[in-house]
Protein backbone atom coordinates (compact mmCIF):
# COMPACT_ATOMS: atom_id res chain seq x y z
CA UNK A 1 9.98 0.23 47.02
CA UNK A 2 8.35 -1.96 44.07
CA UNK A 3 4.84 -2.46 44.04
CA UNK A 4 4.03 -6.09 45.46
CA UNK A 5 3.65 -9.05 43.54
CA UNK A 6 0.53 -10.52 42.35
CA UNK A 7 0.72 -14.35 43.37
CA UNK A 8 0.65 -16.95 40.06
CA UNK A 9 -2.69 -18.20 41.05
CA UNK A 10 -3.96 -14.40 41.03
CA UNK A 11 -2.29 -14.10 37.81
CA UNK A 12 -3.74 -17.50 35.83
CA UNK A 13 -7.17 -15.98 37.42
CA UNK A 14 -7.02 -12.69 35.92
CA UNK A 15 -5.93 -14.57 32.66
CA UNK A 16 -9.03 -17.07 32.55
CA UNK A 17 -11.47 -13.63 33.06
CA UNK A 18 -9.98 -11.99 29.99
CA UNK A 19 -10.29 -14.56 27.99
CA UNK A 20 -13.68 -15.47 28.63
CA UNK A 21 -14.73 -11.98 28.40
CA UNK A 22 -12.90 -11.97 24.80
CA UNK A 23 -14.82 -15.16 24.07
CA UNK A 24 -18.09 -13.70 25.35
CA UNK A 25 -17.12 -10.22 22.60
CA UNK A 26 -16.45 -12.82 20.13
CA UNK A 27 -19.89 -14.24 20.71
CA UNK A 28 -21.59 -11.12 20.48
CA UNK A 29 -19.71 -9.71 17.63
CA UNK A 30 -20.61 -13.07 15.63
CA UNK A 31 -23.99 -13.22 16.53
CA UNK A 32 -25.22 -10.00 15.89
CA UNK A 33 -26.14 -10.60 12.60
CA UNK A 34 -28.22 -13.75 12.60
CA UNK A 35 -29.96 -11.60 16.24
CA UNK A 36 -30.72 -8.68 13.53
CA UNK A 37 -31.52 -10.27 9.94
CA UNK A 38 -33.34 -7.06 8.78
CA UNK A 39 -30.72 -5.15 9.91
CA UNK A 40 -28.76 -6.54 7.79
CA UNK A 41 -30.42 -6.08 5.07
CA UNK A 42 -31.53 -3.14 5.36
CA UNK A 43 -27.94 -1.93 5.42
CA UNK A 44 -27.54 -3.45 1.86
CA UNK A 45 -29.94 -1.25 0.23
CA UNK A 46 -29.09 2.18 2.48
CA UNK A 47 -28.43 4.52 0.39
CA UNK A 48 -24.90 5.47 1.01
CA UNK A 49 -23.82 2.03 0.04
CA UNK A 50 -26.39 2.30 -3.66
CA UNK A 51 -24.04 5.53 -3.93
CA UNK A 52 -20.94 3.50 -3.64
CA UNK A 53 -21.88 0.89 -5.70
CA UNK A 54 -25.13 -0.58 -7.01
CA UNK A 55 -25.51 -4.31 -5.14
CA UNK A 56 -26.24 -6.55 -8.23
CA UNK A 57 -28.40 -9.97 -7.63
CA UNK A 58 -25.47 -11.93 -7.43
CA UNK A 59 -23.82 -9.74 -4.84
CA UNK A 60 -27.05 -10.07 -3.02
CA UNK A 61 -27.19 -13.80 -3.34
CA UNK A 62 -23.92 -14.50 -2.21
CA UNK A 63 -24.90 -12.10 0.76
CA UNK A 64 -27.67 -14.07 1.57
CA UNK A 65 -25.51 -17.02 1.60
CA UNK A 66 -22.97 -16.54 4.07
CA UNK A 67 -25.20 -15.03 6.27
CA UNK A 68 -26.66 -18.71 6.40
CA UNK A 69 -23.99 -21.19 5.86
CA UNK A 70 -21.24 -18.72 6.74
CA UNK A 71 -19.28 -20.75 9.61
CA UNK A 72 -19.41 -23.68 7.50
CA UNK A 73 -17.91 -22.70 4.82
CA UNK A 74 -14.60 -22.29 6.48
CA UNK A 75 -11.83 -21.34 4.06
CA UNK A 76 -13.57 -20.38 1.16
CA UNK A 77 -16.37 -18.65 3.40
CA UNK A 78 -13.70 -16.32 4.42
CA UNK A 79 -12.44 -15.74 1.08
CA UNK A 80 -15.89 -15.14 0.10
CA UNK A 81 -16.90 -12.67 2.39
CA UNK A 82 -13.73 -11.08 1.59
CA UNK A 83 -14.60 -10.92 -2.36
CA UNK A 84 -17.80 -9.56 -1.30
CA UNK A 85 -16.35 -6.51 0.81
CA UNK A 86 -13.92 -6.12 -1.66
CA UNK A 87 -16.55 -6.04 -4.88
CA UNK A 88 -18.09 -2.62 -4.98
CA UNK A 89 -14.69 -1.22 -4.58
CA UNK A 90 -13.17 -2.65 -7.41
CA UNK A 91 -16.26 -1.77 -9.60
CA UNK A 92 -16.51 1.38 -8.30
CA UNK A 93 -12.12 1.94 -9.45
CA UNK A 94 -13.20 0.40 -12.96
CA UNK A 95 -15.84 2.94 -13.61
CA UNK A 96 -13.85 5.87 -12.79
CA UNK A 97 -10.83 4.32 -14.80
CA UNK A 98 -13.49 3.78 -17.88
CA UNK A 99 -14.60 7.19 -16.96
CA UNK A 100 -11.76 8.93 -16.80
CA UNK A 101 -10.33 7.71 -20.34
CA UNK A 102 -10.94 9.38 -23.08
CA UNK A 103 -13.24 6.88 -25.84
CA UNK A 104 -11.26 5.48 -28.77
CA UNK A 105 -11.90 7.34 -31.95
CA UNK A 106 -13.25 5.33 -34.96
CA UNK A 107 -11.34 3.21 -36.74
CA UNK A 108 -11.80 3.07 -40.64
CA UNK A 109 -12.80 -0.40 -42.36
CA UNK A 110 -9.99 -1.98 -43.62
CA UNK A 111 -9.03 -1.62 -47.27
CA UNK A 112 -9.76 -4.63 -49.18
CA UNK A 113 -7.12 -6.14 -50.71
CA UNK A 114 -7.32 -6.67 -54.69
């Protein structure tokens, strides 16, 4: 025999409790930061991330920065916080690309034309 059916009210219940509880994660996952400002930065200067890629003032700044006004930045605070995860990658590719060429030799003056 099949297994009973749950009535539509017990249904549109169970669906109101999972989404509040993925509001309530939401909440917590968002707020965790401005709970634990040292936290945070004290992950910026741990030193598995200075071996990744040295944080520069700027990248610091615009930390700083959307951890305050991030929510109101809307579009571009996304697209910042995105350039900002994305940064010390990108440096970190260009070093090993600048490393890994070999250097130009020197090139002679050019003759001067008489």
């Amino acid at each position: 025999m099949s297994p009973p059916r749950r009535s539509e009210l017990e249904m549109r219940k169970e669906l109101v409790r999972l989404r509040m509880e993925m509001q309530r994660q939401q909440l917590d996952y968002h707020a965790e930061p401005l709970r634990h400002p040292l936290r945070q930065l004290g992950h910026l200067f741990a030193p598995g991330r200075a071996a990744r890629g040295k944080g520069t003032p700027l990248a610091f700044g615009g930390v700083l920065l959307l951890t305050l006004f991030g929510k109101r930045l809307g579009r571009f605070g996304k697209l910042a916080r995105f350039a900002l995860e994305v940064y010390p990658l990108v440096s970190a590719g260009l070093r090993q690309y600048r490393e890994s060429r070999p250097p130009k030799p020197p090139q002679a003056p050019p003759k001067p034309q008489a």
